[in-house]
N, C-alpha and C. Protein backbone atom coordinates (compact mmCIF):
# COMPACT_ATOMS: atom_id res chain seq x y z
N UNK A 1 0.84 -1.18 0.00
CA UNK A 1 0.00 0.00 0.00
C UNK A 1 0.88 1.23 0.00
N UNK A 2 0.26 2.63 -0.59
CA UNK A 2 1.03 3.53 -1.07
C UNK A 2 0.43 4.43 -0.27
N UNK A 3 0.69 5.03 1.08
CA UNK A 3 -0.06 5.89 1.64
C UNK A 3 0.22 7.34 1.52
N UNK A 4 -0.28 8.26 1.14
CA UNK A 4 0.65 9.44 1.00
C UNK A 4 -0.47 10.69 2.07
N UNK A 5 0.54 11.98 1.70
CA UNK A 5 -0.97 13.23 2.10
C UNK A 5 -0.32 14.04 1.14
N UNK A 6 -1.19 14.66 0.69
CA UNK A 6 -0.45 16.15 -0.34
C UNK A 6 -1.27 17.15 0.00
N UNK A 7 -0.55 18.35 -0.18
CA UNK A 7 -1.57 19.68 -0.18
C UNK A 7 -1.85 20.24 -1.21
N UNK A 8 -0.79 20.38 -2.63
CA UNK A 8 -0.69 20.64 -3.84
C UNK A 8 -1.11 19.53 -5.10
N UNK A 9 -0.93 18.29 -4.57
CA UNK A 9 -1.38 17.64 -5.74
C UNK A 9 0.46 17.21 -6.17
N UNK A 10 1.50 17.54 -5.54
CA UNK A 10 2.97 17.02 -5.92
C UNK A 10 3.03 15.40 -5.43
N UNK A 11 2.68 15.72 -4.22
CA UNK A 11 3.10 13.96 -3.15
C UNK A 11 2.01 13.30 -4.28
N UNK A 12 1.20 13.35 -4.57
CA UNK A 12 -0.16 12.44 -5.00
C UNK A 12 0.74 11.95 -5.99
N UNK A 13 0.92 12.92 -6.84
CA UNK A 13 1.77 12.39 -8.58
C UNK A 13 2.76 11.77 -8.29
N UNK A 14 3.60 11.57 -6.95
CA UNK A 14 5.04 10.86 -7.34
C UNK A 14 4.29 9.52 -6.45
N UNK A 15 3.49 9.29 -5.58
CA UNK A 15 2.77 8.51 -4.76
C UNK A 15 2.06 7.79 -5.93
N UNK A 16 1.39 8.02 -6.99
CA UNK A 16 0.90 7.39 -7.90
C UNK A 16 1.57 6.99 -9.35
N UNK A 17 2.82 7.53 -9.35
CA UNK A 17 3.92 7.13 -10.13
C UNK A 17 4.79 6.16 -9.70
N UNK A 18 4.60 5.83 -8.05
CA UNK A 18 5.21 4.91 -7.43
C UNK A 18 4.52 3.68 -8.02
N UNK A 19 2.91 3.84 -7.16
CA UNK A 19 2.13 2.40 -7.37
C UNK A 19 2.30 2.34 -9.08
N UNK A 20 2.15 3.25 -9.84
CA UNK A 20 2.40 2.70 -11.41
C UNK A 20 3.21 1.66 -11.62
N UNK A 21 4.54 2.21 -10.89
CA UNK A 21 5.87 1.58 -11.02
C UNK A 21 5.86 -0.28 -11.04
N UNK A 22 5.06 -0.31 -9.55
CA UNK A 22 4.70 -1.85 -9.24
C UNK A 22 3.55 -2.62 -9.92
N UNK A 23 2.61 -1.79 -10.16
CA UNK A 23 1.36 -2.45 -10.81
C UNK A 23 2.36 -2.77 -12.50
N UNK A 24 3.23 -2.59 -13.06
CA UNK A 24 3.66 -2.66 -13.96
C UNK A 24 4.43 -3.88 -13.92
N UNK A 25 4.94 -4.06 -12.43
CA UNK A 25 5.15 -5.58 -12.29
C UNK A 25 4.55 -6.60 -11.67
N UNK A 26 3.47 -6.43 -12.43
CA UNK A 26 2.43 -7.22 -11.86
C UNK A 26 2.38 -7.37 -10.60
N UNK A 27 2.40 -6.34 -9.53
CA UNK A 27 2.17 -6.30 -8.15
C UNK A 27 0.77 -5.18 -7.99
N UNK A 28 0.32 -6.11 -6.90
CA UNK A 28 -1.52 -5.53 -6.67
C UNK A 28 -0.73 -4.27 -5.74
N UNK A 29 -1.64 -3.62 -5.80
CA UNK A 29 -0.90 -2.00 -4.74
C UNK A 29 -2.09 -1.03 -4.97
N UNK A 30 -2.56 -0.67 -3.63
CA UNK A 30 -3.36 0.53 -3.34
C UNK A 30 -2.91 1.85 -2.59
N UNK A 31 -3.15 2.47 -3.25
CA UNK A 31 -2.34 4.02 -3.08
C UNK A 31 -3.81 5.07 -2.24
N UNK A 32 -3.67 5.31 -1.46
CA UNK A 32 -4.63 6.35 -0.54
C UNK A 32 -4.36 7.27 0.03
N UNK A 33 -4.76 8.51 -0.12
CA UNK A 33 -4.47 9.40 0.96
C UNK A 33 -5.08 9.12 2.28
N UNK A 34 -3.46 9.50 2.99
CA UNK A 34 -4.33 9.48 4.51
C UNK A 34 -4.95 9.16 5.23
N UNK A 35 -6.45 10.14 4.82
CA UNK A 35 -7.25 10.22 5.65
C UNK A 35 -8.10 9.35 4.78
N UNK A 36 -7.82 8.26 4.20
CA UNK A 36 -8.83 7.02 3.63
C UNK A 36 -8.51 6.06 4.25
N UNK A 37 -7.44 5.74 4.63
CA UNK A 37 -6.77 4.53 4.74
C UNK A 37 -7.39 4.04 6.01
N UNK A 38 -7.88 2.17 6.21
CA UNK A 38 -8.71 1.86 7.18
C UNK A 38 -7.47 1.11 7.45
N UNK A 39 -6.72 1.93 8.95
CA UNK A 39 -5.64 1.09 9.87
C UNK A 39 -6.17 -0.60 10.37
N UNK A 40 -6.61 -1.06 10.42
CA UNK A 40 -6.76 -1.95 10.99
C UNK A 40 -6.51 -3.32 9.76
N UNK A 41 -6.68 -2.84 8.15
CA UNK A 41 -6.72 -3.39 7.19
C UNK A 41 -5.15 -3.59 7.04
N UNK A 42 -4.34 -2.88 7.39
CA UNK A 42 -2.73 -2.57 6.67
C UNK A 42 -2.18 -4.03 6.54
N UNK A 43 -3.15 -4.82 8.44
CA UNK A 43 -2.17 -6.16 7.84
C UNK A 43 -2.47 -7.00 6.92
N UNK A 44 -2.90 -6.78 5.88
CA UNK A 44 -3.02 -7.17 4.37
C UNK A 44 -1.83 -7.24 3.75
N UNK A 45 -1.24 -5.67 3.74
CA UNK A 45 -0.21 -5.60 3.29
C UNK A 45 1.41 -5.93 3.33
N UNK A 46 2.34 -6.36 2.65
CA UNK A 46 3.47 -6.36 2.32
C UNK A 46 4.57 -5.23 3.00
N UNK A 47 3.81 -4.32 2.52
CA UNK A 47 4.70 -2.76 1.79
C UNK A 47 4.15 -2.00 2.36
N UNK A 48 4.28 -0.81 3.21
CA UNK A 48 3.81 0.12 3.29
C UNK A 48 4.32 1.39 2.53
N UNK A 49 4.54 1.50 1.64
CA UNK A 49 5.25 2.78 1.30
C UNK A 49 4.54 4.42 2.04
N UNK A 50 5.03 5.21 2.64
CA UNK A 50 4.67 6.40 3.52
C UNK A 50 5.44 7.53 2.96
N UNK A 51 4.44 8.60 2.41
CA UNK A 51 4.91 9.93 1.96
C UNK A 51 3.91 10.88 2.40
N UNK A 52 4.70 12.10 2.34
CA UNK A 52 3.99 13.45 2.42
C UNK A 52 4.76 14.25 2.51
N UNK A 53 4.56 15.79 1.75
CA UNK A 53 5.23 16.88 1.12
C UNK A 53 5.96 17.54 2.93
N UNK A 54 6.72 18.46 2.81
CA UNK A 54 7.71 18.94 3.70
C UNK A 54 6.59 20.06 4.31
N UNK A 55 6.56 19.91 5.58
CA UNK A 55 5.89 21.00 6.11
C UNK A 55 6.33 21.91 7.26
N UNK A 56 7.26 23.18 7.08
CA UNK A 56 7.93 23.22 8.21
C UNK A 56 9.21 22.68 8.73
N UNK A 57 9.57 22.20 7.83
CA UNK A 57 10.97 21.49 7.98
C UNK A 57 11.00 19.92 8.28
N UNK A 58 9.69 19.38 8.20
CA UNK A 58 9.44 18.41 8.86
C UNK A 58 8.30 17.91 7.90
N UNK A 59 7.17 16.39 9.14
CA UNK A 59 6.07 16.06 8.57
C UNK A 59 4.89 16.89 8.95
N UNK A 60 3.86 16.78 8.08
CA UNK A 60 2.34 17.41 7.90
C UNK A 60 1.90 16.87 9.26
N UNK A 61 0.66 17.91 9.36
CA UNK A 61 -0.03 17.34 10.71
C UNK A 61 -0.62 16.16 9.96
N UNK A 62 -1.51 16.44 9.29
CA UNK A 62 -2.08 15.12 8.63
C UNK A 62 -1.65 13.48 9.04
N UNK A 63 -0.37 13.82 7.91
CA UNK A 63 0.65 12.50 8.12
C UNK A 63 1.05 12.42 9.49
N UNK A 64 1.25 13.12 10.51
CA UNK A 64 1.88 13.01 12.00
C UNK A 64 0.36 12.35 12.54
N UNK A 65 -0.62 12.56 12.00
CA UNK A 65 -1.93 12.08 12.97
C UNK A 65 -1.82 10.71 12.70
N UNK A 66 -1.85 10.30 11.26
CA UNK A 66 -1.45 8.71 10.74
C UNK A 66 -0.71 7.90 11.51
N UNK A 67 0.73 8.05 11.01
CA UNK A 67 1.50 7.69 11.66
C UNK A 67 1.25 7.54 13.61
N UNK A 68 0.59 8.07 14.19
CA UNK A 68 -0.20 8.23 15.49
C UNK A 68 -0.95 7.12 15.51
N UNK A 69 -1.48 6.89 14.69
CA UNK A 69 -2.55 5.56 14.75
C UNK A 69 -2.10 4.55 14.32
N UNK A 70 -0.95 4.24 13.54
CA UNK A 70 0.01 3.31 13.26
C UNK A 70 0.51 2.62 14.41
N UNK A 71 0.67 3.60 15.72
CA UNK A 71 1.17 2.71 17.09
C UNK A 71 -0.20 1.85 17.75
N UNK A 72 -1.41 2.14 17.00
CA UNK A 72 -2.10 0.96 17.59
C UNK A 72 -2.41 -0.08 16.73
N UNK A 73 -1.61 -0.09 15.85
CA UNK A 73 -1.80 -1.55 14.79
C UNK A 73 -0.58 -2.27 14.71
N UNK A 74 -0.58 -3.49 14.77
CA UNK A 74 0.90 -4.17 14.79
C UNK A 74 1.26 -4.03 13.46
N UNK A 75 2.00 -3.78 13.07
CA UNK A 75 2.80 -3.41 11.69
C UNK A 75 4.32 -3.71 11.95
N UNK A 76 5.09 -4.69 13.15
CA UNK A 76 6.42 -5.12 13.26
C UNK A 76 6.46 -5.83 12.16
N UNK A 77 7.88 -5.53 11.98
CA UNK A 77 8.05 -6.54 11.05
C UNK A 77 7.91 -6.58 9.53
N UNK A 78 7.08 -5.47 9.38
CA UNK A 78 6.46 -5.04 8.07
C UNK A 78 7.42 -4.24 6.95
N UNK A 79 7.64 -4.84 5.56
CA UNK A 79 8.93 -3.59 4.82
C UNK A 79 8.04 -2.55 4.67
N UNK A 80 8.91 -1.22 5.02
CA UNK A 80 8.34 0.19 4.71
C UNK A 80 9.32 0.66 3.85
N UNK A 81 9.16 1.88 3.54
CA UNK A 81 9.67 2.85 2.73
C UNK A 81 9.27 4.06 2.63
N UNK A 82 9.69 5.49 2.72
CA UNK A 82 9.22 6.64 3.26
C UNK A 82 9.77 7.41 2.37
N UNK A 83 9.00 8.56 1.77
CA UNK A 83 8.87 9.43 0.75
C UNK A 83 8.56 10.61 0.80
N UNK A 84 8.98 12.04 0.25
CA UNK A 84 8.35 13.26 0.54
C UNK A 84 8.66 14.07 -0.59
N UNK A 85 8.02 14.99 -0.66
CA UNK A 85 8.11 16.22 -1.70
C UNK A 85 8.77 17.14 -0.74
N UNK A 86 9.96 18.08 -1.67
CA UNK A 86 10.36 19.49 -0.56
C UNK A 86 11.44 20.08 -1.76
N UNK A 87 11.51 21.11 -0.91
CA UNK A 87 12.46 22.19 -1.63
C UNK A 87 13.76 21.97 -2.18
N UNK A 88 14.53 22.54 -3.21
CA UNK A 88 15.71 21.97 -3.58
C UNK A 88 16.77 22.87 -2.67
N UNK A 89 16.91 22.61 -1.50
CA UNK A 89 17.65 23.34 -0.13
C UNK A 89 17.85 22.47 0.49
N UNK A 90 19.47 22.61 0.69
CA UNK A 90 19.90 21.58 2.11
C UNK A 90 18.93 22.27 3.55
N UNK A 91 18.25 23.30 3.70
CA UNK A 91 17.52 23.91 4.73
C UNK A 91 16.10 23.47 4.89
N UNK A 92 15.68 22.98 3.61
CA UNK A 92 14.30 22.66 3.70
C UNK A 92 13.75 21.66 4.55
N UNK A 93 14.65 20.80 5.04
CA UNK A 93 14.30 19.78 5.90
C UNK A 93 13.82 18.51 5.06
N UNK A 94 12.78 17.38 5.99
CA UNK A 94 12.85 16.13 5.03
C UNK A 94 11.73 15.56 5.67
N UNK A 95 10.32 16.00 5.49
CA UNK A 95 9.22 14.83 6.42
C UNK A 95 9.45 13.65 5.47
N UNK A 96 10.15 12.93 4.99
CA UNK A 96 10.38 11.02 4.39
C UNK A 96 11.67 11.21 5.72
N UNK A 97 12.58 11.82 5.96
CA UNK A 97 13.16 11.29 7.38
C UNK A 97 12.75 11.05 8.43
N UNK A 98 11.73 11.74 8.95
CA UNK A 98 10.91 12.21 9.94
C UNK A 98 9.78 10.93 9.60
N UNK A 99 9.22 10.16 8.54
CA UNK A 99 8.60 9.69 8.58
C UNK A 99 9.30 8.40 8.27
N UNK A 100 10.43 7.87 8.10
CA UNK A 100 11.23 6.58 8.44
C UNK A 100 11.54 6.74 9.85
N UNK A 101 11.96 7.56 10.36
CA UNK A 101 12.52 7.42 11.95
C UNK A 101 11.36 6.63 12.75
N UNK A 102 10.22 7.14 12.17
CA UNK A 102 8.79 6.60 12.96
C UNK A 102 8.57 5.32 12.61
N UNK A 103 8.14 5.06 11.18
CA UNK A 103 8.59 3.87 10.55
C UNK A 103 9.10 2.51 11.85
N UNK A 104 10.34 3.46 11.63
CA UNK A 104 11.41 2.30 12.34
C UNK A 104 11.08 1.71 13.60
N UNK A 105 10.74 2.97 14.37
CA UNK A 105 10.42 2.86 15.88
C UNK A 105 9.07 1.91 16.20
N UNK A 106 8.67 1.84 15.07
CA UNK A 106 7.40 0.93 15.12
C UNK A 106 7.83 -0.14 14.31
N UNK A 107 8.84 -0.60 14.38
CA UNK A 107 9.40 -1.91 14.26
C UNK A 107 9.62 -2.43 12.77
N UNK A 108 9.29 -1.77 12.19
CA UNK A 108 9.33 -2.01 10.37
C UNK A 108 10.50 -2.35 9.55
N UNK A 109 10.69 -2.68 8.76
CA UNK A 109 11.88 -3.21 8.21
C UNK A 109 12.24 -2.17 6.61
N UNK A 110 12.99 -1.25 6.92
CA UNK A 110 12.97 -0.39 5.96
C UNK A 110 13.93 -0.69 4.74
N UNK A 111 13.23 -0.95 3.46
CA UNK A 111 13.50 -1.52 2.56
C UNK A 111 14.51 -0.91 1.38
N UNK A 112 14.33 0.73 1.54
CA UNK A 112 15.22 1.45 0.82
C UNK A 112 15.13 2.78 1.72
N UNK A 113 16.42 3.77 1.68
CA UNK A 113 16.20 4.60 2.40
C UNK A 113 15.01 5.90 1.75
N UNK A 114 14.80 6.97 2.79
CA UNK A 114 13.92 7.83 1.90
C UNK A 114 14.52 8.30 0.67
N UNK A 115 13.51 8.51 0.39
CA UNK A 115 13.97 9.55 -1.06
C UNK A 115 12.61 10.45 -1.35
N UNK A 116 13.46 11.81 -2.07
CA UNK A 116 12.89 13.05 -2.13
C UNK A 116 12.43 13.46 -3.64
N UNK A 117 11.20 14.32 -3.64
CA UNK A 117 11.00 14.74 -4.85
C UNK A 117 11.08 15.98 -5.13
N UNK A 118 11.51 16.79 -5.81
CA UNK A 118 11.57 18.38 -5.94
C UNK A 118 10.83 18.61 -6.45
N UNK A 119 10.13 19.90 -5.46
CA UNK A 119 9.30 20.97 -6.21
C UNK A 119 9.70 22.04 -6.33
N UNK A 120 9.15 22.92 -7.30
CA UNK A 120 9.97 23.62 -7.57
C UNK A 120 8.60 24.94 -7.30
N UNK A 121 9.24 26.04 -6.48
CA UNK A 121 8.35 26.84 -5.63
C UNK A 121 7.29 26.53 -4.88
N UNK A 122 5.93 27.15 -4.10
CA UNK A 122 5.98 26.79 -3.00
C UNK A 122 4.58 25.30 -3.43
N UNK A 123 3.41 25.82 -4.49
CA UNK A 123 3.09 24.87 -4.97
C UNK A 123 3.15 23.63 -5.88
N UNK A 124 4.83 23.77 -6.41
CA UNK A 124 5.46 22.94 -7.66
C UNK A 124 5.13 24.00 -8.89
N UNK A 125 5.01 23.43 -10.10
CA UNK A 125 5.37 21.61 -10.16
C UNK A 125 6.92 20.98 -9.47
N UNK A 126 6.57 19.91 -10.33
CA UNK A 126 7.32 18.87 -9.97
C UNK A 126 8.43 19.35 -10.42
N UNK A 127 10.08 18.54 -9.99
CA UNK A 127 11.15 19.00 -11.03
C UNK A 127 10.72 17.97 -12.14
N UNK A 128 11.21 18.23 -13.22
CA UNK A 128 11.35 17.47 -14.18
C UNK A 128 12.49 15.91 -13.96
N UNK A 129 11.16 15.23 -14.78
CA UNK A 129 11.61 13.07 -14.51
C UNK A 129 11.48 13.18 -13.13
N UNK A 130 10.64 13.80 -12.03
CA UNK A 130 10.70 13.48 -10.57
C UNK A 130 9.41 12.38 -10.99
N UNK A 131 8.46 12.53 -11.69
CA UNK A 131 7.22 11.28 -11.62
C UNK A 131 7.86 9.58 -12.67
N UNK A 132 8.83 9.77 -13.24
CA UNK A 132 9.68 9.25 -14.08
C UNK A 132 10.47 8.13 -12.71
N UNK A 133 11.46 9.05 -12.39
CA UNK A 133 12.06 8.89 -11.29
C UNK A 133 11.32 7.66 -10.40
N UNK A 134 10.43 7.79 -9.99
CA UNK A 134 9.45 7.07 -9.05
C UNK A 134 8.39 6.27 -9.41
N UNK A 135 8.62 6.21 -10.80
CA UNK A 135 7.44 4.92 -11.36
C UNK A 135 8.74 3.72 -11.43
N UNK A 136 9.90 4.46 -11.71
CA UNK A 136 10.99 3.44 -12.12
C UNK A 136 11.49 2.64 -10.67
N UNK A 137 11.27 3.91 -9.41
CA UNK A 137 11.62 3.25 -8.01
C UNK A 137 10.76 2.52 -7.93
N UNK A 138 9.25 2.46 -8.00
CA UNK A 138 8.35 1.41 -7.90
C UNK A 138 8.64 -0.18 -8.37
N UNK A 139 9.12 0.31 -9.86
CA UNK A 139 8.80 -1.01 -10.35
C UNK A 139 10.47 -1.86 -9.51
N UNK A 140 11.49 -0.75 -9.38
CA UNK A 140 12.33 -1.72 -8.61
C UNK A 140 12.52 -2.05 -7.55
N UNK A 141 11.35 -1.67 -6.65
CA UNK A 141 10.86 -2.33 -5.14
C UNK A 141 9.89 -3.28 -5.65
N UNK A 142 9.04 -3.44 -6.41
CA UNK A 142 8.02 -4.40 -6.62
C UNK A 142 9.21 -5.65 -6.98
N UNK A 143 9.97 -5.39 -7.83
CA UNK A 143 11.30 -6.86 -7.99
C UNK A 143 12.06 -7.45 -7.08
N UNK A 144 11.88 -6.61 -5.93
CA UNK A 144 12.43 -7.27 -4.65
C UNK A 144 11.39 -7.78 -3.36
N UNK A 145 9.80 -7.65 -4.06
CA UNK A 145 8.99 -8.00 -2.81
C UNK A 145 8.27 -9.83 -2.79
């Protein structure tokens, strides 16, 4: 599962360029924002992949509420992978760090480290090949699941 939050519509496109990536290798994958996602279902899943755009130097409230409800579902053990949209600044900070550290602490088995997508000003777009970029990371996490 591909969980993301966006405010602009950036996290969504590289979050759905991800699941492209895997559904291309013939891997089943549901991509949701957020505030869809029914916690109690996750242990279905494989994969959690976890994104959301930089807010503050950090993660979204949104995604910080998620991740909150993640400590009442067992998810040890589970491969994750953590993702974010943010500025092209070593200053901008990194909610995909902020959202592996959590990841981790809830016992998950993190499968590749984060990785970032550039936007470029404060609503994007995207940088250019960033949705490119991440259909191709998809399909090469779907070859290792």
């Amino acid at each position: 599962m591909i969980i993301y939050d966006s405010k602009f519509g950036n996290t969504e496109k590289v979050a759905r360029a991800l699941a492209e990536g895997m559904k291309k290798q013939q891997v089943n994958v549901d991509c949701l924002k957020v505030d869809e996602v029914d916690t109690p279902k996750l242990d279905d899943y494989d994969l959690l992949a976890t994104g959301g755009p930089t807010h503050a130097f950090g993660i979204s409230k949104p995604m910080k509420d998620f991740l909150k409800k993640l400590e009442n579902v067992n998810v040890s053990g589970k491969r994750a992978f953590a993702f974010d949209t943010k500025f092209k600044s070593r200053l901008a900070g990194s909610a995909a760090k902020g959202i592996e550290k959590r990841l981790k602490r809830l016992g998950m088995s993190i499968v590749k480290s984060h990785i970032s997508a550039i936007v470029k000003g404060g609503e994007g777009p995207l940088e250019d090949g960033a949705e490119e970029a991440f259909e191709q990371l998809g399909a090469d996490m779907a070859k290792s699941l």
